[in-house]
C-alpha atoms as a PDB file:
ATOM      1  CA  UNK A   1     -46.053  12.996 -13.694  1.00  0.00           C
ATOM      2  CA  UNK A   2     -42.750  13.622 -11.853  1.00  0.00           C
ATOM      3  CA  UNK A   3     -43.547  10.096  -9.442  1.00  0.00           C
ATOM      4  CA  UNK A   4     -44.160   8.352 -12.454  1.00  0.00           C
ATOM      5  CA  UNK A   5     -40.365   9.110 -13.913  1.00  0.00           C
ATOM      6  CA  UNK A   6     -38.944   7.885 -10.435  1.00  0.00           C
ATOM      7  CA  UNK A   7     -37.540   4.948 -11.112  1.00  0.00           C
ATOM      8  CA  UNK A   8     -36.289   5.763 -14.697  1.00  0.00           C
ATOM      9  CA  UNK A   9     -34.252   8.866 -13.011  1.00  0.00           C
ATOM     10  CA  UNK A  10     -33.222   6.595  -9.505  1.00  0.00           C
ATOM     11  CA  UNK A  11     -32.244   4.172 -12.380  1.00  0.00           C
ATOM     12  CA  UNK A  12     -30.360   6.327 -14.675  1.00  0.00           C
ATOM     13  CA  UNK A  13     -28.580   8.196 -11.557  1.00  0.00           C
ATOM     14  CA  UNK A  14     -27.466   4.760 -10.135  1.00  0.00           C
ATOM     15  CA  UNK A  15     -25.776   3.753 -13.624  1.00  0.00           C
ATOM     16  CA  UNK A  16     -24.244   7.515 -13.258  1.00  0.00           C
ATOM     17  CA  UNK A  17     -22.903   6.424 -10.270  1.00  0.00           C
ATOM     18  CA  UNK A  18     -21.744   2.827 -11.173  1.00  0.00           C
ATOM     19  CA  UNK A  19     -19.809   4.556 -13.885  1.00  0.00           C
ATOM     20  CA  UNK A  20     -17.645   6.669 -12.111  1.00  0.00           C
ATOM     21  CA  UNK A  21     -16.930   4.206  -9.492  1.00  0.00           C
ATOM     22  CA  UNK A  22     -15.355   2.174 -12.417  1.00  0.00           C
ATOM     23  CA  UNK A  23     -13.647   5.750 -13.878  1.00  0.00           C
ATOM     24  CA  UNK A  24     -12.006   5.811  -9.939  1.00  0.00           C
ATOM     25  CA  UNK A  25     -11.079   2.477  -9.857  1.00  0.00           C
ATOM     26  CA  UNK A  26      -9.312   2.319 -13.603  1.00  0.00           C
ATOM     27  CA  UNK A  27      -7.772   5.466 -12.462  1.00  0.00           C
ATOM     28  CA  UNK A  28      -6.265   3.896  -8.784  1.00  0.00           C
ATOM     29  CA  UNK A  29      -5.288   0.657 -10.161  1.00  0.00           C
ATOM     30  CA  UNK A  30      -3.252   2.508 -13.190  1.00  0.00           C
ATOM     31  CA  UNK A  31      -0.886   3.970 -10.778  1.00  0.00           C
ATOM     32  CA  UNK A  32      -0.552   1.427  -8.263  1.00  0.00           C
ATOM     33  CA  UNK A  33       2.796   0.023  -8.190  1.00  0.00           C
ATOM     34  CA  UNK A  34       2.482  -3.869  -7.136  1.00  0.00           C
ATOM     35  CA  UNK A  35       5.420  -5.372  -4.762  1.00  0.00           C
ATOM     36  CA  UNK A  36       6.287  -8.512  -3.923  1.00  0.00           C
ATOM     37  CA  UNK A  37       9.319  -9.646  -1.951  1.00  0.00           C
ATOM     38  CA  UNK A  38      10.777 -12.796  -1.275  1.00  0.00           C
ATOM     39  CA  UNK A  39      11.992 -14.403   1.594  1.00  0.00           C
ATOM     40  CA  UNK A  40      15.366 -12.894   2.145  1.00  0.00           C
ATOM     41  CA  UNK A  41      15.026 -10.471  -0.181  1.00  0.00           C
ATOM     42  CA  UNK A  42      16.760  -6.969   1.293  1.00  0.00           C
ATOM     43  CA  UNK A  43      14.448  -4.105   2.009  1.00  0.00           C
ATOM     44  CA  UNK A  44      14.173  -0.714   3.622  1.00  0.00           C
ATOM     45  CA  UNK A  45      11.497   0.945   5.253  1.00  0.00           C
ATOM     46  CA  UNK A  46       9.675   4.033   5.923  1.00  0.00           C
ATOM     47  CA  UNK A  47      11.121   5.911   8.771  1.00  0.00           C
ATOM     48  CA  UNK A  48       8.418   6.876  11.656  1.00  0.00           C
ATOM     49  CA  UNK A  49       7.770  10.611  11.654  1.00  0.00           C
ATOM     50  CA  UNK A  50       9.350  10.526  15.475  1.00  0.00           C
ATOM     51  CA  UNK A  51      12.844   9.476  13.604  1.00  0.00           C
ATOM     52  CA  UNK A  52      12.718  12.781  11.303  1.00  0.00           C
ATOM     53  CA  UNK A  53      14.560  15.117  13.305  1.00  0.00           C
ATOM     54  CA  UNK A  54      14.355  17.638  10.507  1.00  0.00           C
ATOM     55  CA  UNK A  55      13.486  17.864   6.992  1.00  0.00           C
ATOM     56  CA  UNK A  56      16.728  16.592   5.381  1.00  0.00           C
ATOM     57  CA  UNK A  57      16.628  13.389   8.167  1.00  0.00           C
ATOM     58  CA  UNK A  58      16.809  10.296   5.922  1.00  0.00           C
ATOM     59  CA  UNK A  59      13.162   9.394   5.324  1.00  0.00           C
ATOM     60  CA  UNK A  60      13.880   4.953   4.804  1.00  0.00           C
ATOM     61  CA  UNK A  61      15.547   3.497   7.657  1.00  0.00           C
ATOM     62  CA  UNK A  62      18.467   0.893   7.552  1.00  0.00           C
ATOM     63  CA  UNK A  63      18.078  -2.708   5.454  1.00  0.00           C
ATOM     64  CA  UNK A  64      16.051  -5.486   6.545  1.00  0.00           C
ATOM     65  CA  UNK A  65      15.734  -9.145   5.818  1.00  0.00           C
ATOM     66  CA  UNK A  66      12.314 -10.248   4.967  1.00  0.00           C
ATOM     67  CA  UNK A  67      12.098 -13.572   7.223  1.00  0.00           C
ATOM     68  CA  UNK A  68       8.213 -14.647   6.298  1.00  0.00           C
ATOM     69  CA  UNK A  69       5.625 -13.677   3.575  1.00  0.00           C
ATOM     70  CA  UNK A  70       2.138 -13.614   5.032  1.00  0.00           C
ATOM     71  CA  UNK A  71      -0.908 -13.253   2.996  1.00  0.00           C
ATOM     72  CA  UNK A  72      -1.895  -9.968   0.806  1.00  0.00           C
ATOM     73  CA  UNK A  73       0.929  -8.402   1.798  1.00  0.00           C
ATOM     74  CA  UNK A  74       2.064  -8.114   4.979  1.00  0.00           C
ATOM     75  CA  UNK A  75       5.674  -9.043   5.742  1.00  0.00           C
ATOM     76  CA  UNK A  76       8.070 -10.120   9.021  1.00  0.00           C
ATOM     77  CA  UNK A  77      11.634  -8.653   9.194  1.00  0.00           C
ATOM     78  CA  UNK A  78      14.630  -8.393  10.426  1.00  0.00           C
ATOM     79  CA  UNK A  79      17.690  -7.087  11.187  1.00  0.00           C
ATOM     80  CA  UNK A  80      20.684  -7.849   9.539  1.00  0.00           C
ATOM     81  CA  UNK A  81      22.504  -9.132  13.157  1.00  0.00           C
ATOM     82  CA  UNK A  82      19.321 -11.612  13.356  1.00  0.00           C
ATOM     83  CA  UNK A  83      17.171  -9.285  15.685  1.00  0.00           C
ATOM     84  CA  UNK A  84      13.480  -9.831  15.349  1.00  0.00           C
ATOM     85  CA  UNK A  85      11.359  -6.845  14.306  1.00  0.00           C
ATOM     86  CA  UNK A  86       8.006  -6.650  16.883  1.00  0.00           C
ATOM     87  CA  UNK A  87       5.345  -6.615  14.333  1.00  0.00           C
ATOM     88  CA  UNK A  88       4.461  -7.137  10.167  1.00  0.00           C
ATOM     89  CA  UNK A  89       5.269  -4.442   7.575  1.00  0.00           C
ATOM     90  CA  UNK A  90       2.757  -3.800   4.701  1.00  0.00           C
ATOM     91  CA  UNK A  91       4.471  -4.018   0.938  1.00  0.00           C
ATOM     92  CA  UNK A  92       3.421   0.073   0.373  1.00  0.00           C
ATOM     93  CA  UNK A  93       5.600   1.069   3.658  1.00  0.00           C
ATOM     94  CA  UNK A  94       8.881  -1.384   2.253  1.00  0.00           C
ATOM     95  CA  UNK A  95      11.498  -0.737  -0.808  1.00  0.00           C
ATOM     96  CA  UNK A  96      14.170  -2.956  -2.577  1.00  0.00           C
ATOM     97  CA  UNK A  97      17.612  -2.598  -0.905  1.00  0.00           C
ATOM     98  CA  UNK A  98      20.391  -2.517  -3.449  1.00  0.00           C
ATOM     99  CA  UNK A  99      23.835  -2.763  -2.083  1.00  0.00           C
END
């Protein structure tokens, strides 16, 4: 009897399952903060753990000048003197600069 409810309970167990993949996904996407910047915009970054030299180190580094928007988020800076920076930023690891 119990082979013959196999697929009803693989079936019912895979909805299950289906459903709270949709629960974590609603749940992700409600606090994700989208940002986009624009070429020139001003931004800061994260500061590499290697820069913290304690806990009260600042933990974004100096302003940048977004130079090229790449797709789905990845970004080129640099400095304000016109200095290239090596490789792209992701939108999560950048802020707005305000001055």
């Amino acid at each position: 009897m119990n082979l013959d409810l196999l697929d009803e309970v693989r079936e019912e167990a895979r909805i299950k399952v289906e459903a709270l993949k949709r629960r974590v996904e609603y749940k992700y996407s409600s606090k994700l903060r989208p940002r986009q910047f624009q070429v020139t915009d001003l931004v800061i970054r994260k500061a590499y753990p290697y820069q913290l030299e304690n806990k009260l180190s600042p933990k974004w580094t100096s302003p940048f000048k977004v130079t090229e928007a790449l797709r789905n988020g990845p970004y080129r800076l640099e400095t304000l003197e016109g200095g290239a920076i090596p490789r792209t930023w992701n939108a999560t690891n950048l802020k707005f600069y305000f001055s």
